[in-house]
C-alpha atoms as a PDB file:
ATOM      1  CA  UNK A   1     -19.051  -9.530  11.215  1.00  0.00           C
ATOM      2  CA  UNK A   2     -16.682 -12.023   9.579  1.00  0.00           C
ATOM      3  CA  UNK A   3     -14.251 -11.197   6.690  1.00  0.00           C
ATOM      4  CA  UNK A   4     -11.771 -12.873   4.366  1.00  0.00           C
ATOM      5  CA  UNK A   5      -8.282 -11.727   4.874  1.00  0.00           C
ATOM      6  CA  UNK A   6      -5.979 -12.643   2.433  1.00  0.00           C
ATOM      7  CA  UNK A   7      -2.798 -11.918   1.752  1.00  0.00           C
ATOM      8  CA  UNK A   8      -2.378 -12.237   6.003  1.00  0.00           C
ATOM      9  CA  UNK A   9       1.066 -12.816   6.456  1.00  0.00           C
ATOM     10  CA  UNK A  10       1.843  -9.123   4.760  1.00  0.00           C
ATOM     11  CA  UNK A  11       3.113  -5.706   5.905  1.00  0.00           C
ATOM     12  CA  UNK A  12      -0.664  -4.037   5.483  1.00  0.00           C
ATOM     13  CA  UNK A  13      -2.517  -7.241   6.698  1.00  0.00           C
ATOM     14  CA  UNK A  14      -0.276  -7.070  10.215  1.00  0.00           C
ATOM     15  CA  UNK A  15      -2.012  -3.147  10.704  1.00  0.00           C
ATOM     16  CA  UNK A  16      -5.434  -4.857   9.208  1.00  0.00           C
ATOM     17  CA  UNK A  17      -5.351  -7.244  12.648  1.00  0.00           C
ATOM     18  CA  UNK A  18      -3.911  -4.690  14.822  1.00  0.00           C
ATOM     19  CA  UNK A  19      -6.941  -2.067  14.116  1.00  0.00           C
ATOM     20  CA  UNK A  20      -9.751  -4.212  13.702  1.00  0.00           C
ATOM     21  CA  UNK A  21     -12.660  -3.380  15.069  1.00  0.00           C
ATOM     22  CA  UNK A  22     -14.326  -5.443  17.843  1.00  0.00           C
ATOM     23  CA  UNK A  23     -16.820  -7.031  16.521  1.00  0.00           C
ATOM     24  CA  UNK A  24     -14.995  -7.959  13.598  1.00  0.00           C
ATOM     25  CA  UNK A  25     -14.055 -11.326  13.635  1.00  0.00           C
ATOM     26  CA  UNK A  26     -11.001 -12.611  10.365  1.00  0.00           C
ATOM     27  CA  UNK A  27     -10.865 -15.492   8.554  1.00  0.00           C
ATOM     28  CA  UNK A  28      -6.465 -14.975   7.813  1.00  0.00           C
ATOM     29  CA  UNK A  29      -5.537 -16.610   4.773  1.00  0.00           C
ATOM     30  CA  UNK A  30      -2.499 -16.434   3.256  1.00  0.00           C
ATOM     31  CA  UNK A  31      -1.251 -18.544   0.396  1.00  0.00           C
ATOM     32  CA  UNK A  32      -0.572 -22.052   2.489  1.00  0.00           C
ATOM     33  CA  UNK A  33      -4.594 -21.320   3.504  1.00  0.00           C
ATOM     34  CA  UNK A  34      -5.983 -19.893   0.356  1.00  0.00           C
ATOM     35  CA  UNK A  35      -4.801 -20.176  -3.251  1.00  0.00           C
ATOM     36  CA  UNK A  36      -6.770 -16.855  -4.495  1.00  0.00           C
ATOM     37  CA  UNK A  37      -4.883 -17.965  -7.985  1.00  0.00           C
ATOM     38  CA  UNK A  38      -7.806 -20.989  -8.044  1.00  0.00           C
ATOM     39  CA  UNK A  39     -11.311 -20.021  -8.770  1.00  0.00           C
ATOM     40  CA  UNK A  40     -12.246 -23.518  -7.618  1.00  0.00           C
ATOM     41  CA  UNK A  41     -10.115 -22.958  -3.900  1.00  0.00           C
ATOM     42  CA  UNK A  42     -11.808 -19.600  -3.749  1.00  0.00           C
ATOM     43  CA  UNK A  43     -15.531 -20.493  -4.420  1.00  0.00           C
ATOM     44  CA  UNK A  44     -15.333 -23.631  -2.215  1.00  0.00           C
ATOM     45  CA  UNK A  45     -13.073 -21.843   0.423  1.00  0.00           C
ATOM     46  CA  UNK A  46     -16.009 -18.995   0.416  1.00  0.00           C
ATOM     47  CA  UNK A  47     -19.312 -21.146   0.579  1.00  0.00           C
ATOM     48  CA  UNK A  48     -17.609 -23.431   3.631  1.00  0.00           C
ATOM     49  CA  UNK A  49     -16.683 -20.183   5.178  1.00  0.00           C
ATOM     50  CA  UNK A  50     -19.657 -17.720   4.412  1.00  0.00           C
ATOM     51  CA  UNK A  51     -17.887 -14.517   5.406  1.00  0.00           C
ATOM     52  CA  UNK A  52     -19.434 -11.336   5.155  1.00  0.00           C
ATOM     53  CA  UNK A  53     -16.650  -9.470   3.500  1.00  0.00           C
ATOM     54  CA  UNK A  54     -13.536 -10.351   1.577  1.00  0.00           C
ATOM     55  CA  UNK A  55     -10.692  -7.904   2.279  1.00  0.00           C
ATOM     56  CA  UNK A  56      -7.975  -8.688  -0.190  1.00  0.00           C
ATOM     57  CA  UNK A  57      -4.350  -7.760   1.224  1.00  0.00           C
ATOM     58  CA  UNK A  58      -2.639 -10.139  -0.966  1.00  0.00           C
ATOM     59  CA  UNK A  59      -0.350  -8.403  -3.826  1.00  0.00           C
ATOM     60  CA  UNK A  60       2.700  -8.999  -6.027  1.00  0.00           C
ATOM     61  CA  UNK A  61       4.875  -5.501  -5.178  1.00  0.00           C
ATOM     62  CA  UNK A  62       8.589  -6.569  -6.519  1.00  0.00           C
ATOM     63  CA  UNK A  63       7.728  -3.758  -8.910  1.00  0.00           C
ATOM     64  CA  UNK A  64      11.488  -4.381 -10.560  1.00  0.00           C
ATOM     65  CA  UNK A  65      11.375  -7.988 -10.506  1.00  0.00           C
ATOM     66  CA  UNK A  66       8.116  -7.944 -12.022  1.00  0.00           C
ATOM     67  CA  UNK A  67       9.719  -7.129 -15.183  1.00  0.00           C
ATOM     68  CA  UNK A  68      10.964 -10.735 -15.365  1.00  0.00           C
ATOM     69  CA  UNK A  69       8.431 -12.215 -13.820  1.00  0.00           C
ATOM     70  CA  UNK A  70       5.152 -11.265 -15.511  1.00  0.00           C
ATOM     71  CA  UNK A  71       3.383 -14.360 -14.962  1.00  0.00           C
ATOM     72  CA  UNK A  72       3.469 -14.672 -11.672  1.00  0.00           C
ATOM     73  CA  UNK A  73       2.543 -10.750 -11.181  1.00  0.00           C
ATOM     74  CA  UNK A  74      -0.308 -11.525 -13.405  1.00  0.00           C
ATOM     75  CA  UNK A  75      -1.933 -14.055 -11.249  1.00  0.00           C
ATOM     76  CA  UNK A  76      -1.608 -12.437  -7.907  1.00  0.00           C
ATOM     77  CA  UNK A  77      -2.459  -8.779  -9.197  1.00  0.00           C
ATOM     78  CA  UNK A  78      -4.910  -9.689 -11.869  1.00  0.00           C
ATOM     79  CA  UNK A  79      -6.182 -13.612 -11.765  1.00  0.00           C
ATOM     80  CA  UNK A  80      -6.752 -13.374  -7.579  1.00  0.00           C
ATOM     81  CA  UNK A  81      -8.800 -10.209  -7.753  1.00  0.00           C
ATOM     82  CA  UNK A  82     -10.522 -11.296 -10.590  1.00  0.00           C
ATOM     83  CA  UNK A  83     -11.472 -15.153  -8.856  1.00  0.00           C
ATOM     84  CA  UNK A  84     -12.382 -13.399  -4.962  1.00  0.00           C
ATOM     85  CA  UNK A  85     -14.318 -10.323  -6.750  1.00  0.00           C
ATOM     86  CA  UNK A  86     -16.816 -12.822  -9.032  1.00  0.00           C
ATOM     87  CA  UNK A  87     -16.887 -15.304  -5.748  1.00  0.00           C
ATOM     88  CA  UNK A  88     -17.703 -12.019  -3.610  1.00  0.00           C
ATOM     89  CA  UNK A  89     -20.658 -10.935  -6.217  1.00  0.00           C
ATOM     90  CA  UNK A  90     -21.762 -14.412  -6.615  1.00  0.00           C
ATOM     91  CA  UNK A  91     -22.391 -14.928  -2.800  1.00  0.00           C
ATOM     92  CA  UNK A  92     -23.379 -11.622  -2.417  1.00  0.00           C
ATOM     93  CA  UNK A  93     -20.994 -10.081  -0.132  1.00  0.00           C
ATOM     94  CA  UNK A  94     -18.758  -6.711  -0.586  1.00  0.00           C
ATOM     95  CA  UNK A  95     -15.394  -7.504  -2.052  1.00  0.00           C
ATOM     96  CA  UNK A  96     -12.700  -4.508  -0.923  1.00  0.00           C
ATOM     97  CA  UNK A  97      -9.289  -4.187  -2.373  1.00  0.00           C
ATOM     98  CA  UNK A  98      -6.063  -2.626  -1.826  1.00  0.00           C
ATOM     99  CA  UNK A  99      -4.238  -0.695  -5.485  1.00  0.00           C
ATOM    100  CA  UNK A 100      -1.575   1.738  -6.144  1.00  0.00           C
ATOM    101  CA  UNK A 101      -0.425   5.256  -7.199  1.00  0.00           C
ATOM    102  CA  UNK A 102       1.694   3.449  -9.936  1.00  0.00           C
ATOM    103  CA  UNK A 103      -1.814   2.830 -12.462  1.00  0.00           C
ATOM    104  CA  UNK A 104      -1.055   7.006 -12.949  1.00  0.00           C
ATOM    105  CA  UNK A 105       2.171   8.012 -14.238  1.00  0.00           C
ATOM    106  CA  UNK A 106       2.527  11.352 -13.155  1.00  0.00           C
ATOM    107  CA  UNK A 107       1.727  13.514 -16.030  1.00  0.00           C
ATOM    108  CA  UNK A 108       0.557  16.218 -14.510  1.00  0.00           C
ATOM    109  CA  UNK A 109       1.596  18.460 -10.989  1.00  0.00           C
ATOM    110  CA  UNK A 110      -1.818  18.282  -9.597  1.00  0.00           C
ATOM    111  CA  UNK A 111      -3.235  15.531  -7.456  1.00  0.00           C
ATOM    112  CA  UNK A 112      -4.931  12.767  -9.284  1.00  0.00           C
ATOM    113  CA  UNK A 113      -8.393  12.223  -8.605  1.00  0.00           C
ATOM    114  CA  UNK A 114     -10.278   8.553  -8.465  1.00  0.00           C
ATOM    115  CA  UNK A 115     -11.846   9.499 -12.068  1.00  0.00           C
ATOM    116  CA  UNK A 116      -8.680  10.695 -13.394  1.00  0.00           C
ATOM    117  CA  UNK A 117      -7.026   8.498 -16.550  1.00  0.00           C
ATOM    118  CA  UNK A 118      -4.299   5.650 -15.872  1.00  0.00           C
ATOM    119  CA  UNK A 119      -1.407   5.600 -17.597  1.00  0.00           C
ATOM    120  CA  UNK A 120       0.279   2.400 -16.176  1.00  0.00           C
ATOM    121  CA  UNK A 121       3.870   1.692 -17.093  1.00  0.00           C
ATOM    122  CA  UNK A 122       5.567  -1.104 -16.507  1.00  0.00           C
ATOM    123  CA  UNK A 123       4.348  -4.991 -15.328  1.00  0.00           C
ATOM    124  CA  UNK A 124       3.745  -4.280 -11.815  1.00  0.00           C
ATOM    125  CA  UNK A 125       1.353  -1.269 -12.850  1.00  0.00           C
ATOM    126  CA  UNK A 126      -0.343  -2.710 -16.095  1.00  0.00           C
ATOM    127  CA  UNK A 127      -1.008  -5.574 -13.742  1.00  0.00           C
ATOM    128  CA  UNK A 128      -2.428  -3.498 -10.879  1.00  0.00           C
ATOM    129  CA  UNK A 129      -4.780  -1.793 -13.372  1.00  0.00           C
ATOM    130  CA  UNK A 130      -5.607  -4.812 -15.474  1.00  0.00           C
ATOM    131  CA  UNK A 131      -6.382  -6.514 -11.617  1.00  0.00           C
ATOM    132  CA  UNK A 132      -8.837  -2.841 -11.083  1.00  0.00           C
ATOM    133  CA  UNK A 133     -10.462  -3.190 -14.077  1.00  0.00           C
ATOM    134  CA  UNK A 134     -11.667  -7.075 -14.003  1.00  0.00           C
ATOM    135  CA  UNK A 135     -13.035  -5.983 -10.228  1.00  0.00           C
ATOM    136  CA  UNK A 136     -15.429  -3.527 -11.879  1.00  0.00           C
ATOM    137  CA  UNK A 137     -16.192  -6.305 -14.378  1.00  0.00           C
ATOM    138  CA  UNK A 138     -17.189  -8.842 -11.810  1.00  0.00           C
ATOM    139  CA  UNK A 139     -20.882  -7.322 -11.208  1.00  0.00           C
ATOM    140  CA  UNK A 140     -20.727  -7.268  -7.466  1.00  0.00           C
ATOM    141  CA  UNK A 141     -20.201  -4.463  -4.807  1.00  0.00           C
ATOM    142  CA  UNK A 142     -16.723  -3.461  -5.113  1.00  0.00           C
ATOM    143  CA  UNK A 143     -14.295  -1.131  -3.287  1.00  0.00           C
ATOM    144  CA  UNK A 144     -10.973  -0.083  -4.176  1.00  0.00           C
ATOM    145  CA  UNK A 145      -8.198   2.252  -2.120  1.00  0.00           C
ATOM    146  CA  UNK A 146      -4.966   3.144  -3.787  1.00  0.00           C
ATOM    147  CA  UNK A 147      -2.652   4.074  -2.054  1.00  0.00           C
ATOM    148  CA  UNK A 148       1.307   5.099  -2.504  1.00  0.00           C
ATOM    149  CA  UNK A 149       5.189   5.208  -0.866  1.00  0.00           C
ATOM    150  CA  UNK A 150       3.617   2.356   2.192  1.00  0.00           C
ATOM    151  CA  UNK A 151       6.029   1.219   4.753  1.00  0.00           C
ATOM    152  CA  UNK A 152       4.926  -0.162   8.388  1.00  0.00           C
ATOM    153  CA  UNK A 153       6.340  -2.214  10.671  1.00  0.00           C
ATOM    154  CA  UNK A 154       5.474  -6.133   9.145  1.00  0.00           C
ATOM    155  CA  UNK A 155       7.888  -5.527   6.455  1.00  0.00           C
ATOM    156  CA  UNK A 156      10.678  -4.227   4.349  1.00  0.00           C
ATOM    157  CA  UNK A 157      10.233  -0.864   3.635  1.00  0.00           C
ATOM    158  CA  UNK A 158      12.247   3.235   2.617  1.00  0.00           C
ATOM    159  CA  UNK A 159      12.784   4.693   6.175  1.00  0.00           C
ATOM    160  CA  UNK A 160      13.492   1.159   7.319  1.00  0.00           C
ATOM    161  CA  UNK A 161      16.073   0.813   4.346  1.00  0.00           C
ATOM    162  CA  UNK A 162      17.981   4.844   5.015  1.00  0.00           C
ATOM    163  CA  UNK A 163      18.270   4.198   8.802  1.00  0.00           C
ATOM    164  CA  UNK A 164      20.259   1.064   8.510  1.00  0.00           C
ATOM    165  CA  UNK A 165      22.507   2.533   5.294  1.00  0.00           C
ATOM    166  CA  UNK A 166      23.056   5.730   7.675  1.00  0.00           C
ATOM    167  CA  UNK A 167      24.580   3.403  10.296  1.00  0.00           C
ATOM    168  CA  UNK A 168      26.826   1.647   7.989  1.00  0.00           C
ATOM    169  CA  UNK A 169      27.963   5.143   5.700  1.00  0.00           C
ATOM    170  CA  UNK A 170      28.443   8.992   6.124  1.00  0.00           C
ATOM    171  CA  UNK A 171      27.168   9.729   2.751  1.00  0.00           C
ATOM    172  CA  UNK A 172      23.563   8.731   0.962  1.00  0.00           C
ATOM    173  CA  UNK A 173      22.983   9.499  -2.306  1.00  0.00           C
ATOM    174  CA  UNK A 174      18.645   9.788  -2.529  1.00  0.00           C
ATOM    175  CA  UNK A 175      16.641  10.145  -5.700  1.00  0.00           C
ATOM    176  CA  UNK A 176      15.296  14.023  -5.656  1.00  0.00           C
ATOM    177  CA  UNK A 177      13.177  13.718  -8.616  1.00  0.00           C
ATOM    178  CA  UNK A 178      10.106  11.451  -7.997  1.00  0.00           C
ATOM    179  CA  UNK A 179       7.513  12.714  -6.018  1.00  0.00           C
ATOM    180  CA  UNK A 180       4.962  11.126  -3.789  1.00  0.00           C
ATOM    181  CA  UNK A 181       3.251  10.563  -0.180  1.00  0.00           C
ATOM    182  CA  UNK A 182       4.420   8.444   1.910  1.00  0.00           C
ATOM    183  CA  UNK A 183       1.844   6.118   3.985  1.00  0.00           C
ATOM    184  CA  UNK A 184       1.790   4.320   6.947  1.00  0.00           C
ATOM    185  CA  UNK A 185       0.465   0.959   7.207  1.00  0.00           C
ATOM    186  CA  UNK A 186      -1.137   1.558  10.520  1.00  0.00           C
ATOM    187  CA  UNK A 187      -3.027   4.950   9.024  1.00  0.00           C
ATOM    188  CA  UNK A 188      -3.963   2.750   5.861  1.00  0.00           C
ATOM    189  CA  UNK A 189      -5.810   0.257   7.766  1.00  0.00           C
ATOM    190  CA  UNK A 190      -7.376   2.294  10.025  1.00  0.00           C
ATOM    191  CA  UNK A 191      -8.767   4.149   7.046  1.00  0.00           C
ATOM    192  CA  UNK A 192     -10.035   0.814   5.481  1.00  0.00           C
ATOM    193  CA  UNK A 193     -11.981  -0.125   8.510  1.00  0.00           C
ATOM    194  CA  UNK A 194     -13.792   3.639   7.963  1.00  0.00           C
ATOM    195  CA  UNK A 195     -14.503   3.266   4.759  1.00  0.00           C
ATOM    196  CA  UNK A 196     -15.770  -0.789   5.010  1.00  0.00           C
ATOM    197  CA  UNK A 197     -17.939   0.523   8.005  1.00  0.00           C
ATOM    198  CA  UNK A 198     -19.325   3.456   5.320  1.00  0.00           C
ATOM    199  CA  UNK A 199     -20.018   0.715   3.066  1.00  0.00           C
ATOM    200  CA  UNK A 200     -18.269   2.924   0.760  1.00  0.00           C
ATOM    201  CA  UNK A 201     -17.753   1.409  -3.099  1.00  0.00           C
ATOM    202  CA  UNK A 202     -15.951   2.639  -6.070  1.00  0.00           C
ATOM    203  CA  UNK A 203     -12.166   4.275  -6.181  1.00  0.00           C
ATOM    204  CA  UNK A 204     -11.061   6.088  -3.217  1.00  0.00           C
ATOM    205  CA  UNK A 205      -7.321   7.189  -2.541  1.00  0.00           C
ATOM    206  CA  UNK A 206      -5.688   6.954   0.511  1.00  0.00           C
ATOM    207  CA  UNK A 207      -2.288   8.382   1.484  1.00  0.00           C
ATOM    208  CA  UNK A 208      -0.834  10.485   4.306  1.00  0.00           C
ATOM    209  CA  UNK A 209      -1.032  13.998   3.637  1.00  0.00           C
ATOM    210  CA  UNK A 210       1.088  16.658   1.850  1.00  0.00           C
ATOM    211  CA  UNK A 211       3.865  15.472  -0.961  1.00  0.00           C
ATOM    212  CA  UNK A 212       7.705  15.238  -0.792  1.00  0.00           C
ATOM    213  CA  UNK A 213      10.455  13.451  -3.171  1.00  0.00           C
ATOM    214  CA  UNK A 214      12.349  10.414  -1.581  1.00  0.00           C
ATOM    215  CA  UNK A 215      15.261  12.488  -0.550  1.00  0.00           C
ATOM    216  CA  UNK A 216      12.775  14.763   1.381  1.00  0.00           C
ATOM    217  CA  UNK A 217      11.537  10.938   3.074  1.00  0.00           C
ATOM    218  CA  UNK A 218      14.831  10.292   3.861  1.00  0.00           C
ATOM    219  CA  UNK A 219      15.914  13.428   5.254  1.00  0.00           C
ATOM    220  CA  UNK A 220      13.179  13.545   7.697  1.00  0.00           C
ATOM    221  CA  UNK A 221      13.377   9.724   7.958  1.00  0.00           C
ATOM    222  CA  UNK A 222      17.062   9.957   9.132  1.00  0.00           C
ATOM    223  CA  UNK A 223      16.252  13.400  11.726  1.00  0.00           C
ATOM    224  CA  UNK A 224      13.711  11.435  13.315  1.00  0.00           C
ATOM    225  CA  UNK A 225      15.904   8.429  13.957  1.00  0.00           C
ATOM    226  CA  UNK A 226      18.158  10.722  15.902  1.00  0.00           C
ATOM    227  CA  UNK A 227      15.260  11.687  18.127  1.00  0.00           C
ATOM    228  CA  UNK A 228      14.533   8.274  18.818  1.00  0.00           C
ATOM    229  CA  UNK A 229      17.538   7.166  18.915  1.00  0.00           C
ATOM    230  CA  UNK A 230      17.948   4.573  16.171  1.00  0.00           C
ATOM    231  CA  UNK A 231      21.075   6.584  15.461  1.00  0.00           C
ATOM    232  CA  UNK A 232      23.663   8.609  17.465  1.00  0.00           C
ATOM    233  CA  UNK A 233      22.833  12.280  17.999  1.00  0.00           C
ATOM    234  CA  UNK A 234      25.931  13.271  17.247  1.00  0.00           C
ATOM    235  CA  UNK A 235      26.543  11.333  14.027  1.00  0.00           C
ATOM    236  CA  UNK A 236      27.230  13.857  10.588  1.00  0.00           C
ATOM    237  CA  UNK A 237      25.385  12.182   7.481  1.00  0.00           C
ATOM    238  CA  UNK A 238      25.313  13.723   3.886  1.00  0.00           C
ATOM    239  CA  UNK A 239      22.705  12.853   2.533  1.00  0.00           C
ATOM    240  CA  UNK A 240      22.970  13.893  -1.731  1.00  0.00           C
ATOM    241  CA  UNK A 241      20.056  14.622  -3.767  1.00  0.00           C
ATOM    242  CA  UNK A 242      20.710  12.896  -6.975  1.00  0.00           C
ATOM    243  CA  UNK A 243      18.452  12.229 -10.203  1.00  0.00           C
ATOM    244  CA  UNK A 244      16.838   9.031 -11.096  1.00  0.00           C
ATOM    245  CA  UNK A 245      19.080   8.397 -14.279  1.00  0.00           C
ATOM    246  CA  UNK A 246      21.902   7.654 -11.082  1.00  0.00           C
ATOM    247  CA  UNK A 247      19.496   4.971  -9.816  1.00  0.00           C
ATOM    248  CA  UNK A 248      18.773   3.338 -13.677  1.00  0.00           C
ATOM    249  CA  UNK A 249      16.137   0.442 -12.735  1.00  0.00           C
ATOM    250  CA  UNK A 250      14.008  -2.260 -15.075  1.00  0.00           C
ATOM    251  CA  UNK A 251      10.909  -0.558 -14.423  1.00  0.00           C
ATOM    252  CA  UNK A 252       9.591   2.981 -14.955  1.00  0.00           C
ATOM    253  CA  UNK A 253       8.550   5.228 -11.488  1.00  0.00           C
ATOM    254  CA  UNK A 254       5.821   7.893 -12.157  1.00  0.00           C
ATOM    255  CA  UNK A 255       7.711  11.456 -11.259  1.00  0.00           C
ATOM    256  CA  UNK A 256       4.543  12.756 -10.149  1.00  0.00           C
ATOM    257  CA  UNK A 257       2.359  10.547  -8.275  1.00  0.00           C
ATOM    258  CA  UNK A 258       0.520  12.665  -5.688  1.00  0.00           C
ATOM    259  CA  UNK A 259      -2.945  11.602  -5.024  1.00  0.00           C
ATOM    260  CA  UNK A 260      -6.188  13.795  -4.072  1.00  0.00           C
ATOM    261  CA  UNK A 261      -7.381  12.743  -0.811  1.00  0.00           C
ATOM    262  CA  UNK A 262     -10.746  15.071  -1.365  1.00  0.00           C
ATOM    263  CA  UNK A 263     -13.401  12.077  -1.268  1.00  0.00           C
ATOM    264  CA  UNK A 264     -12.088  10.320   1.291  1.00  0.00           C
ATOM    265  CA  UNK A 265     -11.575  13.313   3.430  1.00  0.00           C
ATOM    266  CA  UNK A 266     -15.364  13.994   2.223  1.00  0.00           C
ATOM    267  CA  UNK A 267     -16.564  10.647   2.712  1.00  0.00           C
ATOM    268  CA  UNK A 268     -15.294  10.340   6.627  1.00  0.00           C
ATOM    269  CA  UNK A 269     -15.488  13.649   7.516  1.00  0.00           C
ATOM    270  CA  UNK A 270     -11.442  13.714   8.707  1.00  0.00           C
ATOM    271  CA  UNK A 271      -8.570  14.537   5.893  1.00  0.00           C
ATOM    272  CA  UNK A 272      -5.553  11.983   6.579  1.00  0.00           C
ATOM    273  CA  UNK A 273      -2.765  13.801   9.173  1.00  0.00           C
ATOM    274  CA  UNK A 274       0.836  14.784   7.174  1.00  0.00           C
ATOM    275  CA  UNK A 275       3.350  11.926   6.018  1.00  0.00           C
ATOM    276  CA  UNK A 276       5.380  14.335   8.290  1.00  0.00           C
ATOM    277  CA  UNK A 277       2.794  12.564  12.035  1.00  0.00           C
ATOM    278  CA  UNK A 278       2.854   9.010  10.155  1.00  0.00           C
ATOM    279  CA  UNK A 279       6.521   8.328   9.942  1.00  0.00           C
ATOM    280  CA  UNK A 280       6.855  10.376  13.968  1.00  0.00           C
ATOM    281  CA  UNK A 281       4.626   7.776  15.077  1.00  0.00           C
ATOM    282  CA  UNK A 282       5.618   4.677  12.743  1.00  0.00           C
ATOM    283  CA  UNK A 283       9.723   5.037  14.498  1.00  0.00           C
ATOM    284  CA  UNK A 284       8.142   5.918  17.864  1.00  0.00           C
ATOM    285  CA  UNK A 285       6.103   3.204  18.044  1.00  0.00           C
ATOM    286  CA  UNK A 286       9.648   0.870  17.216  1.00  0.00           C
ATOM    287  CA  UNK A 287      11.313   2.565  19.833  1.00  0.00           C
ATOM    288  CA  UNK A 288       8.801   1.866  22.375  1.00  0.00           C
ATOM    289  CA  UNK A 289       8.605  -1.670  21.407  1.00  0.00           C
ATOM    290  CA  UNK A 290      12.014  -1.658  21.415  1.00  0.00           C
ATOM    291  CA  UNK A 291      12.465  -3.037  17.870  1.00  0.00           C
ATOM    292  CA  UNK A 292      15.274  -2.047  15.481  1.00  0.00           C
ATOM    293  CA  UNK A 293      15.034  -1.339  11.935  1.00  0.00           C
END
């Protein structure tokens, strides 16, 4: 089987190559490769190629820069799904995409379901949605994961971020008020390789299980460094719970953006392990590489 990657050179594209399957073979594209901006690059890139899947890992995520710089958002989160998903349905191949918790905003304390309403706020989420939305309207075989709170280990990312600040200060001051899950990279891509081998299609969500606020992700983020020893044993850090209006940013955060994992737990017969097992693993498998954060 040969598929499209695009968007190679990013955080959930390096856990994409590292859990392929065997007899997957990828076509990695990144922008230098692939302009998926160009509906002439794409269909011409696709018919020389003839793969049997697109994957698209490619995303604008600067969700506070976004706010200045809507145009570009717009043609990586809205014009490139748009282009790949009508060259996927015109060649007649799946087309599977990556989205986010941010297309809800949180205004409700229960898990949001695939068929629940979007409430986007904000550039970075309109464009996500908008980006959703013209995939549906392309007429081919579509499937879509969102996901929420991803770090892994090709990129910048929150535990990453509090382990370096808690070797450079005694006190952190963590927002306490939005709450999420938290996802590895690694468990993300292993789940899209489940669901691509399902030949599932529509919405599906995919997190790490359970829910916590970013001061719970950095208090367990900053325990586990200990263990591993990213950070001395013996070192005494404060770490403050604080509300968002202390953290004022460009663009709006849902409070409340806790996904149901129900249909993919349904789906693949497995419900995803805790945030809690994702992040263990994510700093054990630096420390045995030997990498620092």
């Amino acid at each position: 089987m040969k598929i499209l990657l695009t968007g190679a050179k990013g955080m959930l594209a390096a856990d994409v190559k590292i859990t392929k399957p065997e007899h997957v073979s990828l076509i990695e594209t990144d922008v230098e490769e692939l302009d998926i901006t160009d509906i002439d690059a794409v269909d011409t890139f696709c018919n020389q190629e003839k793969p049997d899947l697109i994957l698209n890992c490619a995303a604008y995520t600067a969700v506070d820069q976004a706010e200045d710089d809507k145009e570009t958002a717009y043609a990586v989160n809205v014009t490139g799904p748009k282009n790949l998903a009508q060259t996927a349905a015109k060649f007649g191949i799946p087309f599977v995409h990556v989205s986010t918790d941010y297309v809800f905003f949180g205004n409700s304390c229960a898990p949001m379901k695939e068929d629940d309403k979007c409430d986007p706020k904000g550039v970075y989420a309109k464009t996500k949605r908008a980006g959703e939305i013209e995939i549906e309207n392309a007429g081919g075989k579509w499937l879509t994961v969102r996901t929420s709170w991803l770090y892994g280990l090709g990129g910048n990312n929150f535990p990453d971020a509090m382990i370096r600040l808690a070797k450079e200060r005694d006190t952190l001051t963590v927002v306490n008020d939005q709450k999420g899950s938290p996802t590895s990279s690694h468990d993300l891509a292993e789940a899209l390789w489940k669901l691509i081998a399902l030949k599932s299609t529509g919405y599906f969500h995919f997190s790490n299980s359970g829910e916590c606020t970013w001061y719970d992700f950095a208090v367990e983020a900053i325990s586990l460094a200990k263990e591993f020893n990213f950070l001395p044993k013996e070192k005494n850090i404060d770490i403050q719970p604080v509300t968002s209006d202390k953290f004022p940013s460009p663009a709006p955060r849902p409070a409340y953006s806790v996904m149901s994992l129900d249909k993919y737990a349904k789906a693949t017969g497995k419900a995803p392990r805790s945030w809690q097992e994702g992040l263990k693993d994510y700093l054990k498998m630096k420390s045995d590489l030997t990498l620092d954060v």
